[in-house]
Protein backbone atom coordinates (compact mmCIF):
# COMPACT_ATOMS: atom_id res chain seq x y z
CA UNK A 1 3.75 -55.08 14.46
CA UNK A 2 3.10 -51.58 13.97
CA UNK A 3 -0.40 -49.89 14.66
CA UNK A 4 -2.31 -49.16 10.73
CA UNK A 5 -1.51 -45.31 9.70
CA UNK A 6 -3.47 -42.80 7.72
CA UNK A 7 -2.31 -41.62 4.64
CA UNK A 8 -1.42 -38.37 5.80
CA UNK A 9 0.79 -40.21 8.92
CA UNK A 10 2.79 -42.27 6.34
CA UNK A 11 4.02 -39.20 4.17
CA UNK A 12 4.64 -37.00 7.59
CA UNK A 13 6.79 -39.93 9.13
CA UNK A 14 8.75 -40.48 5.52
CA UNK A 15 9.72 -36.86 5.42
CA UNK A 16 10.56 -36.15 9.45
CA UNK A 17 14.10 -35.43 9.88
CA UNK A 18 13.96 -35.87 13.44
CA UNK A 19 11.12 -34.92 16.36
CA UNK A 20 11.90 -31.59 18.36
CA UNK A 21 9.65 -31.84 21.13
CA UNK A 22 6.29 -33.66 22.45
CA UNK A 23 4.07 -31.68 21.51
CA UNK A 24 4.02 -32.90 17.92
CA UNK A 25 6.75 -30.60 16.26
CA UNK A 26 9.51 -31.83 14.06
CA UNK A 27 11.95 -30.62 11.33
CA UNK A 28 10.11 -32.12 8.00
CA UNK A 29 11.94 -32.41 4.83
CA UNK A 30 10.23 -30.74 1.86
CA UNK A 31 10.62 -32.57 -1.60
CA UNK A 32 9.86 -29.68 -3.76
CA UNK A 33 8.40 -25.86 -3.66
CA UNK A 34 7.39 -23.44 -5.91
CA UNK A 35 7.86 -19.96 -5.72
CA UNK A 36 6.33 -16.60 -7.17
CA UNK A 37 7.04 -13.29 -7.84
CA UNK A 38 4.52 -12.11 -5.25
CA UNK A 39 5.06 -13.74 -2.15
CA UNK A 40 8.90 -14.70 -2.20
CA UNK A 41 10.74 -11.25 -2.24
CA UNK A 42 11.52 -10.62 1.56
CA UNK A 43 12.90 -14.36 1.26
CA UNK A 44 15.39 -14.04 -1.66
CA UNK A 45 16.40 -10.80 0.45
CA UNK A 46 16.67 -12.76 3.06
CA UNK A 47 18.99 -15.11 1.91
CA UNK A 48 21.13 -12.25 0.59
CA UNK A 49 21.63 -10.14 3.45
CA UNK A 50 22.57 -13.63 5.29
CA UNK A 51 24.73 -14.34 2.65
CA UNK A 52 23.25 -18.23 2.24
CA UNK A 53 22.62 -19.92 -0.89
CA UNK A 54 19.60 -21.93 -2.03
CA UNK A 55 20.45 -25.42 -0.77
CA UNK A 56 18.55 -27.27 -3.48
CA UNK A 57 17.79 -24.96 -6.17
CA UNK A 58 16.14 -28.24 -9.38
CA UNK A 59 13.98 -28.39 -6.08
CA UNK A 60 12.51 -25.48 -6.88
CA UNK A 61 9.76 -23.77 -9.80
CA UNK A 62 9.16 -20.17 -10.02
CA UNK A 63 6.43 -19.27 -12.21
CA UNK A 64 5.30 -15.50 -12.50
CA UNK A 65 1.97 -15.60 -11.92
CA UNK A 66 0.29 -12.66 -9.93
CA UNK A 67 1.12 -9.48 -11.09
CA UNK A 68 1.61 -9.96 -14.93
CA UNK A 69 -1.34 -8.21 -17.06
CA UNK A 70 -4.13 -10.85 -18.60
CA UNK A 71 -4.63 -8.58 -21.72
CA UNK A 72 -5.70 -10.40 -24.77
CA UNK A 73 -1.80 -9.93 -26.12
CA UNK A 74 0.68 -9.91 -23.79
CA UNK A 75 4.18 -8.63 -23.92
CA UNK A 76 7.20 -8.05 -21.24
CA UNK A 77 6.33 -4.78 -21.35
CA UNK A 78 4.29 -4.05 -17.74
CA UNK A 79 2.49 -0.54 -17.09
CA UNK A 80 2.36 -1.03 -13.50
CA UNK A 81 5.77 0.37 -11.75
CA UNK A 82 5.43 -1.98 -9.25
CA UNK A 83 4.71 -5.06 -10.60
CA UNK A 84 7.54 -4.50 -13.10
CA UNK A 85 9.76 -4.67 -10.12
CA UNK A 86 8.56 -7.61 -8.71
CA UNK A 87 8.81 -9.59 -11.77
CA UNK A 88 12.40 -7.84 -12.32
CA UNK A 89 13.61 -8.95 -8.97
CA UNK A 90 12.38 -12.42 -9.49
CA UNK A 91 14.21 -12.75 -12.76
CA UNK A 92 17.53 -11.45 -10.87
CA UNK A 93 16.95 -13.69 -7.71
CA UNK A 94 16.55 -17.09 -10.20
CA UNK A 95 19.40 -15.99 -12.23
CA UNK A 96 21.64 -15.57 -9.13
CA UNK A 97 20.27 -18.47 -7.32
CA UNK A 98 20.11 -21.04 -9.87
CA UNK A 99 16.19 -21.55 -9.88
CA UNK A 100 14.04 -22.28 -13.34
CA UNK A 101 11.98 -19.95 -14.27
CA UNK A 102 9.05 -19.34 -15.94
CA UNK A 103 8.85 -16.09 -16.77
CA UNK A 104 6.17 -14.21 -18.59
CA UNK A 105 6.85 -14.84 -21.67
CA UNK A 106 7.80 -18.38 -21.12
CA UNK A 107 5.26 -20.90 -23.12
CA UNK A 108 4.71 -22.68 -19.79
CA UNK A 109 3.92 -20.02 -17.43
CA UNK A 110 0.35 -19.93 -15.83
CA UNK A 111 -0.63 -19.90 -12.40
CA UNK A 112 1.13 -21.85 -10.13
CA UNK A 113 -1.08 -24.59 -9.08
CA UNK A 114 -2.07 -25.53 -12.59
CA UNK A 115 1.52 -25.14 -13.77
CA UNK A 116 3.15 -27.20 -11.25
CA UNK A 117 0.75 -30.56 -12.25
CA UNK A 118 0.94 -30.24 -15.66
CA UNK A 119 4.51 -30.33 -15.94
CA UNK A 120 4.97 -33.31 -13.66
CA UNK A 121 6.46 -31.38 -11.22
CA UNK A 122 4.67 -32.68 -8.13
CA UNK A 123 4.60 -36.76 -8.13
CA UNK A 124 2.29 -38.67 -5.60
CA UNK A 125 4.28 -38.74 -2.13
CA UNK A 126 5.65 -36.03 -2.23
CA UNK A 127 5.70 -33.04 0.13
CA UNK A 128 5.61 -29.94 -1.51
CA UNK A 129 5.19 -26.30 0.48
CA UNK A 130 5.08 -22.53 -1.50
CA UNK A 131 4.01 -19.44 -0.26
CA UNK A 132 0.42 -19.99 -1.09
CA UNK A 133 -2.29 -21.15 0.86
CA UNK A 134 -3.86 -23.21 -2.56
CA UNK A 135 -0.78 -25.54 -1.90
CA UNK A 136 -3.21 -28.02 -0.92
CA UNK A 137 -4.49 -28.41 -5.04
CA UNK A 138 -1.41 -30.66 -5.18
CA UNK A 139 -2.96 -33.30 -2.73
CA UNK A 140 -5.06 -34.33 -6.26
CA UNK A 141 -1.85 -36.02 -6.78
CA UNK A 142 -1.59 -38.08 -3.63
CA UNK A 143 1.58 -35.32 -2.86
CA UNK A 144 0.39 -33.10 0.41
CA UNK A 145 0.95 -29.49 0.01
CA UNK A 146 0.51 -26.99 2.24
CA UNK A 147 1.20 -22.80 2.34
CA UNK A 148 3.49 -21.33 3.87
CA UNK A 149 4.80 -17.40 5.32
CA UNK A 150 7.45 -15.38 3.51
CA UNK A 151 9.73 -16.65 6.62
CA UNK A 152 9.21 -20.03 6.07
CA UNK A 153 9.90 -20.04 2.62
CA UNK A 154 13.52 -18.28 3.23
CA UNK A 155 13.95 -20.98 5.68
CA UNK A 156 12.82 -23.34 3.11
CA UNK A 157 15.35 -22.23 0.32
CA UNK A 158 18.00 -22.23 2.50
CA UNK A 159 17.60 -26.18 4.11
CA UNK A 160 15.41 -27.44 2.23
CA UNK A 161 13.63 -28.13 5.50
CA UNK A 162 10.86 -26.91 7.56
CA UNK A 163 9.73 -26.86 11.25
CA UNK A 164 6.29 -28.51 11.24
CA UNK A 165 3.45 -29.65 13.68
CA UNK A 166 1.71 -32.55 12.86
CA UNK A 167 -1.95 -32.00 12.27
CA UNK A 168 -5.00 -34.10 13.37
CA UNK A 169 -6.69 -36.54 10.52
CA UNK A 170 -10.53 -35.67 9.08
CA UNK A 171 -11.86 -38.27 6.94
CA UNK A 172 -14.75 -37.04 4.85
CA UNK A 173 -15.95 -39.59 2.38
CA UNK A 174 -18.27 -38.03 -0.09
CA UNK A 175 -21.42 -40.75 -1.15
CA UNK A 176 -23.52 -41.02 -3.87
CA UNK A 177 -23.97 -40.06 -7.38
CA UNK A 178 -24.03 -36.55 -8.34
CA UNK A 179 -26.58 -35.82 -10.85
CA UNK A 180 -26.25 -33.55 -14.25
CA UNK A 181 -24.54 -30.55 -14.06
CA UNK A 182 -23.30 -31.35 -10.71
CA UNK A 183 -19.29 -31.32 -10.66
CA UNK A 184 -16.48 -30.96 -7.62
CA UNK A 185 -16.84 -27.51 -7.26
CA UNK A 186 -20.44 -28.17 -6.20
CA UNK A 187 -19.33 -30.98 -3.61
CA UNK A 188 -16.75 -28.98 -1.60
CA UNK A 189 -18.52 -25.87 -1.36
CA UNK A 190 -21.15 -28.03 0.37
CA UNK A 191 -18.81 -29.69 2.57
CA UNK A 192 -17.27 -25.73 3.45
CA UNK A 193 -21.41 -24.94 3.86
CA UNK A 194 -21.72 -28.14 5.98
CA UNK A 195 -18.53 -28.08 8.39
CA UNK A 196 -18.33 -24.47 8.19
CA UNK A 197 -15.01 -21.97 7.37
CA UNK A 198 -12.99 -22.74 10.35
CA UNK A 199 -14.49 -26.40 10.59
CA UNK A 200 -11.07 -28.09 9.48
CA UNK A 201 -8.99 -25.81 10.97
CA UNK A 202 -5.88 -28.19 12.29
CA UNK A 203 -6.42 -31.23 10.65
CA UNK A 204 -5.32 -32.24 7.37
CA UNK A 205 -8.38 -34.18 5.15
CA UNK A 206 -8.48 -37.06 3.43
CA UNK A 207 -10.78 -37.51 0.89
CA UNK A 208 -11.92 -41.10 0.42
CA UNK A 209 -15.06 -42.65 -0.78
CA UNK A 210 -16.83 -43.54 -4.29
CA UNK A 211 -17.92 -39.99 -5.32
CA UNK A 212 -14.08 -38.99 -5.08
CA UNK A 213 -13.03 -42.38 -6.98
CA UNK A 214 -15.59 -41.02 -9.92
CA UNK A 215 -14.12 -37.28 -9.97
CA UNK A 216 -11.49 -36.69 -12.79
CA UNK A 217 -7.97 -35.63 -11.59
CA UNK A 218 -8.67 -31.88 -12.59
CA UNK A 219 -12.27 -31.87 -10.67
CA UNK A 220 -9.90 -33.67 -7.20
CA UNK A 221 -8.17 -30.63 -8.08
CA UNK A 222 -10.92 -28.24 -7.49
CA UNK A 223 -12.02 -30.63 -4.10
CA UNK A 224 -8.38 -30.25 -2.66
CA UNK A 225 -7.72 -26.32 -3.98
CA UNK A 226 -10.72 -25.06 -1.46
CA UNK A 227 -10.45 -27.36 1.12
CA UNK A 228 -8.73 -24.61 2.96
CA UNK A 229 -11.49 -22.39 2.62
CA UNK A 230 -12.81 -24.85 5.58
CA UNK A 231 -9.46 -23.88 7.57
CA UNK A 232 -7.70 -27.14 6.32
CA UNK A 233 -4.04 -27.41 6.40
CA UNK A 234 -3.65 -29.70 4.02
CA UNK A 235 -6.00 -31.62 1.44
CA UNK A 236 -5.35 -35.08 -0.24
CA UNK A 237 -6.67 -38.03 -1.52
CA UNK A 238 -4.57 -41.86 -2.09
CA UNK A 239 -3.39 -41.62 -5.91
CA UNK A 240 -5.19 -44.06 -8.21
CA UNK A 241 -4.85 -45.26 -12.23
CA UNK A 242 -5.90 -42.01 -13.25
CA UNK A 243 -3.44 -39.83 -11.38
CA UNK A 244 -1.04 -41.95 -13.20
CA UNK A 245 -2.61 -41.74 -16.62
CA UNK A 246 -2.51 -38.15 -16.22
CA UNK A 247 0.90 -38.10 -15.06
CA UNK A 248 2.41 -40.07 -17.82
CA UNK A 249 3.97 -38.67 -20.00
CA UNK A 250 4.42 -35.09 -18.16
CA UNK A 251 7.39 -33.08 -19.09
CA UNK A 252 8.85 -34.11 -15.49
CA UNK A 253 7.27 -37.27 -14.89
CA UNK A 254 9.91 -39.98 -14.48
CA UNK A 255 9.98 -42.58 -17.61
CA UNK A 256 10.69 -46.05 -18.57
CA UNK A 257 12.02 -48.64 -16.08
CA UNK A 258 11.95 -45.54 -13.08
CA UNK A 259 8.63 -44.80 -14.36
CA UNK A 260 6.88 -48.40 -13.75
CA UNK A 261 9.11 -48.60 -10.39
CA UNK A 262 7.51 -45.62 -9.59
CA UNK A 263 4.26 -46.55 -10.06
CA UNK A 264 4.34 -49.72 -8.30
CA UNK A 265 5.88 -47.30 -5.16
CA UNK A 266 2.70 -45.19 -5.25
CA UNK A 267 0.34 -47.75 -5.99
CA UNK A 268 1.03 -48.25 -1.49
CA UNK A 269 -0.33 -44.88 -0.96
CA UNK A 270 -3.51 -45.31 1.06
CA UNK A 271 -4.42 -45.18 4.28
CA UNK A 272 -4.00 -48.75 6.25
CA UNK A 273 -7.19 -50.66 6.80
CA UNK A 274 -8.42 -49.91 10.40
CA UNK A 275 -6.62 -46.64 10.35
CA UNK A 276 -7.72 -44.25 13.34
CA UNK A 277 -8.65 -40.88 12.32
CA UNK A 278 -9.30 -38.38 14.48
CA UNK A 279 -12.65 -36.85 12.96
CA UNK A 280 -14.95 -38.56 10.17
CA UNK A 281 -17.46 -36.26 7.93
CA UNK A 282 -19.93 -38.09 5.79
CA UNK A 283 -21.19 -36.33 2.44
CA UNK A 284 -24.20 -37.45 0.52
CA UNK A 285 -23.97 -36.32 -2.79
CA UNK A 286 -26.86 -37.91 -4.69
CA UNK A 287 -29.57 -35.09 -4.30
CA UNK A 288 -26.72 -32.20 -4.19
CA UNK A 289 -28.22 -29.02 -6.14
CA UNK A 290 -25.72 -26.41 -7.88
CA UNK A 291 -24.42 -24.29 -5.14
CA UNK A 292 -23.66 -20.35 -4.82
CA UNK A 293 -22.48 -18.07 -2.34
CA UNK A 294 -24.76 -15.81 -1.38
CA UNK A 295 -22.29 -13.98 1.48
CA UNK A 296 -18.99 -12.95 2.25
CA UNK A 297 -17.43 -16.15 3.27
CA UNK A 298 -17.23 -19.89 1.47
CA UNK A 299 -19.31 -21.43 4.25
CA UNK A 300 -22.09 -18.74 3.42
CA UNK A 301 -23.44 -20.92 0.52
CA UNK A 302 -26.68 -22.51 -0.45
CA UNK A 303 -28.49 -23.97 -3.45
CA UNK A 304 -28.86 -22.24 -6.54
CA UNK A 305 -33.14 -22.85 -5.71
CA UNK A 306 -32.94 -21.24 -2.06
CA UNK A 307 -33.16 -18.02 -1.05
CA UNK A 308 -30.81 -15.65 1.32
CA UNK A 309 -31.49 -16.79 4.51
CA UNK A 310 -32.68 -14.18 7.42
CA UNK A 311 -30.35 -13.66 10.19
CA UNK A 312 -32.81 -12.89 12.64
CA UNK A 313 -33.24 -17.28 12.46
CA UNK A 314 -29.54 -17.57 14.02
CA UNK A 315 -29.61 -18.49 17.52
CA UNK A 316 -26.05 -17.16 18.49
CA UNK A 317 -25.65 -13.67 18.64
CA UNK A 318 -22.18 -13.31 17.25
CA UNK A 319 -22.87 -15.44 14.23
CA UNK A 320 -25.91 -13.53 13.26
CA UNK A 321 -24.45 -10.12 13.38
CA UNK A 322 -22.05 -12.07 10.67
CA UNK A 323 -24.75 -12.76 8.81
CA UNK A 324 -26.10 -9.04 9.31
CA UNK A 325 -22.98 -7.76 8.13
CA UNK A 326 -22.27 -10.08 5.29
CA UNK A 327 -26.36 -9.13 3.57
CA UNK A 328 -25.20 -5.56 4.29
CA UNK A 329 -21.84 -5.81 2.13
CA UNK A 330 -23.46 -8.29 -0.26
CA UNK A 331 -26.95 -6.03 -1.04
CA UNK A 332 -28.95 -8.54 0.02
CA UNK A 333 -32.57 -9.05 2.10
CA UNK A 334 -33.53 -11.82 3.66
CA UNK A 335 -36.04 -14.65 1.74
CA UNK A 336 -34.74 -13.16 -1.95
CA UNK A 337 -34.61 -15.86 -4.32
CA UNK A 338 -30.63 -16.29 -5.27
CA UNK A 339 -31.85 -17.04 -9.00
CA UNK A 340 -32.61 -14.42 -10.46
CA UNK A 341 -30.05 -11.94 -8.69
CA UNK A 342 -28.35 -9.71 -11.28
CA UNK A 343 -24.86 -9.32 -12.00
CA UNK A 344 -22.61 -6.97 -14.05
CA UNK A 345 -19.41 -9.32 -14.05
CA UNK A 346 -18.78 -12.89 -14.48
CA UNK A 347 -15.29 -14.35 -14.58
CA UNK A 348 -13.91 -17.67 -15.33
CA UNK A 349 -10.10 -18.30 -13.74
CA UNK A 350 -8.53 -18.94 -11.20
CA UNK A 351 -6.20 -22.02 -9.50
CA UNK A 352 -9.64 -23.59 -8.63
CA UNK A 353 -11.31 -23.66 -11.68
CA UNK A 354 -9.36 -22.31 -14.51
CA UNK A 355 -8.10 -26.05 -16.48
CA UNK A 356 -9.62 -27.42 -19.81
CA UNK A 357 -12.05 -28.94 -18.32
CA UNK A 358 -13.24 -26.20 -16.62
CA UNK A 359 -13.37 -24.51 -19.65
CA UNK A 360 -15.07 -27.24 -21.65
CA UNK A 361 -17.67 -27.22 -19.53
CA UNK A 362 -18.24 -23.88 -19.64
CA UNK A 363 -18.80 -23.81 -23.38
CA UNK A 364 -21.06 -26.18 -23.19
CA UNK A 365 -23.30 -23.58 -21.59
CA UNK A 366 -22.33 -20.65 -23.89
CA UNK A 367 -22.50 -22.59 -26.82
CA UNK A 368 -25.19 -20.84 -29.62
CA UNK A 369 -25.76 -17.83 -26.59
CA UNK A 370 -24.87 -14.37 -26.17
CA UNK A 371 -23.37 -12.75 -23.33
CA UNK A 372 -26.46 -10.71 -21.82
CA UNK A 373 -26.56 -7.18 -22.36
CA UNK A 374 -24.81 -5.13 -19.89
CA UNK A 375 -22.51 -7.90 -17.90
CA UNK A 376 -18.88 -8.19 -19.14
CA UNK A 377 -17.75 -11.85 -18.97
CA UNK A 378 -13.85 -12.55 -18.64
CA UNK A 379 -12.35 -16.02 -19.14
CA UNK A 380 -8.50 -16.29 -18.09
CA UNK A 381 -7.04 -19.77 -18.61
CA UNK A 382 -5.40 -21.40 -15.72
CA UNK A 383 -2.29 -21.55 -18.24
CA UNK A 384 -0.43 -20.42 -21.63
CA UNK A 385 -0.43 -24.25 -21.93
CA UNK A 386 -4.55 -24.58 -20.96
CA UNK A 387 -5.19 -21.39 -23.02
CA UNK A 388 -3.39 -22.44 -26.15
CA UNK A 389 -5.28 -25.91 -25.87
CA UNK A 390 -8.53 -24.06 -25.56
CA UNK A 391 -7.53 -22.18 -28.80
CA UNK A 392 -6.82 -25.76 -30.73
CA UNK A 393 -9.80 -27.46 -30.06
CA UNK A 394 -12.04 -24.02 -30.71
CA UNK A 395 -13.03 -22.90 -27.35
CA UNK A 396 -11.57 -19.99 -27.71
CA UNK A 397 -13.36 -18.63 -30.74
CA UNK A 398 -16.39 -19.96 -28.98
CA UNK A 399 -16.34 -17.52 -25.98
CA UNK A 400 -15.23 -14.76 -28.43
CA UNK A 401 -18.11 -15.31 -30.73
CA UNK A 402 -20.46 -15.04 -27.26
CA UNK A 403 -18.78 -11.82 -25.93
CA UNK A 404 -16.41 -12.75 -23.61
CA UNK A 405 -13.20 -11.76 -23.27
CA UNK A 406 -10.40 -14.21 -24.02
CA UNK A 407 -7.37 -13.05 -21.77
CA UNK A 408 -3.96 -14.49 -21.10
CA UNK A 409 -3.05 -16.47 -17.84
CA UNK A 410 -2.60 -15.28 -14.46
CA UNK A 411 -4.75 -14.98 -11.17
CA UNK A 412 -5.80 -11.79 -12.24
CA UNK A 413 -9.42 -10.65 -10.61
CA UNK A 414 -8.98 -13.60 -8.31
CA UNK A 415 -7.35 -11.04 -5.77
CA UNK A 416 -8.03 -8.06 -7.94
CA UNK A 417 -4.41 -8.23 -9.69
CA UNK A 418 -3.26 -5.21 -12.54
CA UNK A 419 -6.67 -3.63 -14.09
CA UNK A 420 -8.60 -6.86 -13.88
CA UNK A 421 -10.39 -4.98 -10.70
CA UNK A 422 -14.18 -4.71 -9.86
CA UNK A 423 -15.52 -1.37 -8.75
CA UNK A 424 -17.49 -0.53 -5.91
CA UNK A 425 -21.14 -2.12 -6.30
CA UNK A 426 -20.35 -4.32 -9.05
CA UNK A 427 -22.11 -7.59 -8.47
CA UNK A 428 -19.49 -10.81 -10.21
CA UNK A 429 -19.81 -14.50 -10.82
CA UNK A 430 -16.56 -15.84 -10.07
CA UNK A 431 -15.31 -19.69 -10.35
CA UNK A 432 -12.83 -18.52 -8.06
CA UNK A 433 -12.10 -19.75 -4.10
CA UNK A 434 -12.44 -16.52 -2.10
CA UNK A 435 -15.65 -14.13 -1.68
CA UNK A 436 -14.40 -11.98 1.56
CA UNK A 437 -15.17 -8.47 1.16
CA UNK A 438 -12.47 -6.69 -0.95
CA UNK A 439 -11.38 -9.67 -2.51
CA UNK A 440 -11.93 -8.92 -6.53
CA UNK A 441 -11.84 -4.88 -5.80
CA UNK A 442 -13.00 -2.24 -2.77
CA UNK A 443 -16.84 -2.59 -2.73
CA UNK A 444 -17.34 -5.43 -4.88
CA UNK A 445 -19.46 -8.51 -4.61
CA UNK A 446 -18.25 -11.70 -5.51
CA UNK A 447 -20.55 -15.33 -5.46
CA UNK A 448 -18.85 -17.99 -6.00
CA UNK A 449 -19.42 -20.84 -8.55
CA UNK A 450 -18.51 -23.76 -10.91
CA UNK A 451 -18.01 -22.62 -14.29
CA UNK A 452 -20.67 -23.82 -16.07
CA UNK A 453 -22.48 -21.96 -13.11
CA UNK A 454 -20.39 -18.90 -13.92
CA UNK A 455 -21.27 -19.50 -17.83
CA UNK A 456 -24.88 -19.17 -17.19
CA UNK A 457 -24.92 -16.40 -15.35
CA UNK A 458 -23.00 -14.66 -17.79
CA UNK A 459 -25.28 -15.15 -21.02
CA UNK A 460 -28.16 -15.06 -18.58
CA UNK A 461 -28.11 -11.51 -16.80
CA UNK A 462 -28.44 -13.32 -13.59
CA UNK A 463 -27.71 -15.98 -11.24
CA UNK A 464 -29.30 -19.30 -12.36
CA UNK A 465 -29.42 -22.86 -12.29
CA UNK A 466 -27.30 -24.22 -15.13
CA UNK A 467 -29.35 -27.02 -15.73
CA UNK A 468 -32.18 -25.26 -16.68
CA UNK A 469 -29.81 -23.88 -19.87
CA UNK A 470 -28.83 -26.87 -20.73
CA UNK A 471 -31.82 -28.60 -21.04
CA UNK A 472 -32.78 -26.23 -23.55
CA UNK A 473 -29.58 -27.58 -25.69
């Protein structure tokens, strides 16, 4: 009889070609990748200068994603030199290679890792690796995803294959009941507080437990998107009914009889009872408050009720001249209340948090308000798909009718892409993943958010607890 596995074990061992060493390395077989215009350049040229062909190209999805403009109308037109290139070269390399692609014009085009689930694309079981670290969003589907380098990915294209270590197992189950206006984004920013940014760093999580059961597949999204902000490899959770409800149906979802054999297949993804893991983490959810960042890291989080925390209280001497550093960048002081801190920026987008119900819940918040004087608020949908969704059920004219700005997809001030770029000082509240210093422009300062969070802030002036807005609706 053979010893019970973890989830993570069972889709490793289906997809190892053969071991290369002891030391836990073996040549994995990838089921699918996708590719954009940002990161996969040096690997098309790659191939060409080898002279090798793509050895699976309906393997693969290239979506153009990080350099397109997020203006309010968008055309193939592109001011920026560079990024015309890019997008250019792309175009040339899928044409030549034999690769789909959405380009920017293309109906379905969005960000990758809201793109990629919403056409079907990635199925539970799967192993999927691109040349982002947010690979890991596609663990919502019971598929593990991780990033990978510009290398890798050449390698990738060319075998369809790639050299892999296995990773240690962390089990966090997440307990309890989160209360109003608590969602996903609250829960793993928590966890990334709790186990800090390098706390995961070479293991792969599973996330198990009734407050994961209760999440929708978009919010396990979120969960599985930042769970390499904690230095995770990899992020996933066993597939349930409503992965499949939410994969019926999808433009590449299988159907009929193969659908139903399907299902039955991935209804045996889950971890074996008695299944060792290396590591267990145990979340308690019930009394969770809305969280912020207040630094330059994810792990530098607290309630939205606390206040920045003094340095001069850390024990190790390294870690506090972090903390020193971080108040420095940020503007900070010690003991301020984080409600109440003003911004000029708040943006909604993002792989993390950039789906309809992301921005359902955000107008929620903005419905009947008014962006606040002096803050520009941006809202760019996850997808032309999301977006034109948003537009049908009357989001849209919601936000516009509040003041914000209703752009087209992309990961635009995510990473401070085209002209959607924060200037030195300015102060944003982002739904994104990523607060380091630089991140949404030179100078800027970035806390991080759900977007209802995000919402408030914007038609508030300042950083708030959301559910002090809505109980005034």
């Amino acid at each position: 009889m053979t010893s019970p596995r973890t989830l993570y074990r069972k889709h490793i061992d289906a997809h190892t070609v053969c071991e290369l060493d002891d030391q836990g390395h073996v040549l994995l077989y990838i089921d699918r990748q996708v590719a954009n215009e940002y990161t996969s350049p040096q690997a098309f040229s790659g191939l060409r200068e080898a002279g090798r062909t793509v050895w699976r190209p309906a393997a693969t999805l290239c979506v153009v994603d990080h350099v397109n403009p997020t203006t309010p109308e968008r055309g193939a037109e592109m001011a920026d030199p560079g990024g015309a290139r890019q997008v250019s070269y792309f175009e040339e390399n899928c044409r030549d290679f034999g690769i789909e692609l959405f380009g920017v014009l293309d109906k379905r085009q969005g960000i990758e890792h809201v793109v990629a689930p919403e056409q079907g694309f990635i199925l539970p079981g799967m192993v999927v690796a691109a040349g982002d670290s947010h690979t890991t969003t596609y663990g919502a589907l019971g598929a593990f995803g991780f990033g990978i380098g510009t290398s890798e990915i050449e390698h990738l294209l060319a075998t369809q294959t790639l050299v892999y270590k296995r990773l240690k197992t962390l089990r966090v189950t997440v307990e309890g009941e989160p209360g109003p206006g608590l969602v996903a984004k609250d829960i793993i920013m928590e966890l990334i507080r709790r186990i800090g940014a390098s706390g995961a760093t070479g293991y792969a999580i599973e996330f198990a437990g009734p407050a994961i059961d209760a999440l929708s597949v978009e919010g396990r999204m979120t969960l599985c998107n930042m769970a390499v902000e904690a230095g995770a490899r990899g992020a996933f959770m066993a597939p349930d009914d409503k992965v499949f409800d939410y994969l019926k149906g999808k433009p590449r979802a299988p159907r009929g009889a193969v659908w139903e054999q399907a299902v039955a297949r991935w209804r045996e993804l889950s971890s074996d009872p008695g299944a060792q893991f290396d590591r267990e983490v145990t979340l308690q959810v019930g009394a969770l408050e809305p969280m912020v960042t207040w630094g330059t890291s994810p792990d530098q989080a607290a309630a939205i009720g606390a206040c920045v925390p003094d340095p001069l209280a850390e024990p190790d001497p390294i870690l506090r001249q972090d903390l020193q550093r971080a108040l420095r960048y940020m503007g900070l002081q010690p003991g301020m209340a984080l409600s109440g801190i003003p911004i000029s920026h708040a943006f909604i987008g993002s792989c993390t948090n950039a789906r309809i119900e992301d921005l359902r819940d955000a107008a929620r918040v903005v419905r009947g308000r008014k962006v606040a004087e002096g803050v520009r608020a941006m809202i760019v949908p996850g997808s032309t798909q999301v977006r034109d969704q948003a537009e049908a059920e009357g989001l849209a004219q919601l936000f516009r009718e509040a003041g914000f700005e209703w752009r087209q997809s992309g990961c635009s001030m995510c990473l401070a892409m085209n002209d959607d770029v924060l200037s030195p000082g300015d102060r944003c509240a982002s739904s994104t993943n990523r607060n380091f210093e630089g991140r949404q422009g030179a100078g800027a300062r970035t806390h991080l958010m759900s977007p209802a969070m995000v919402a408030a802030a914007a038609v508030s002036g300042h950083l708030v607890d959301v559910r002090s807005l809505q109980g005034e609706v």
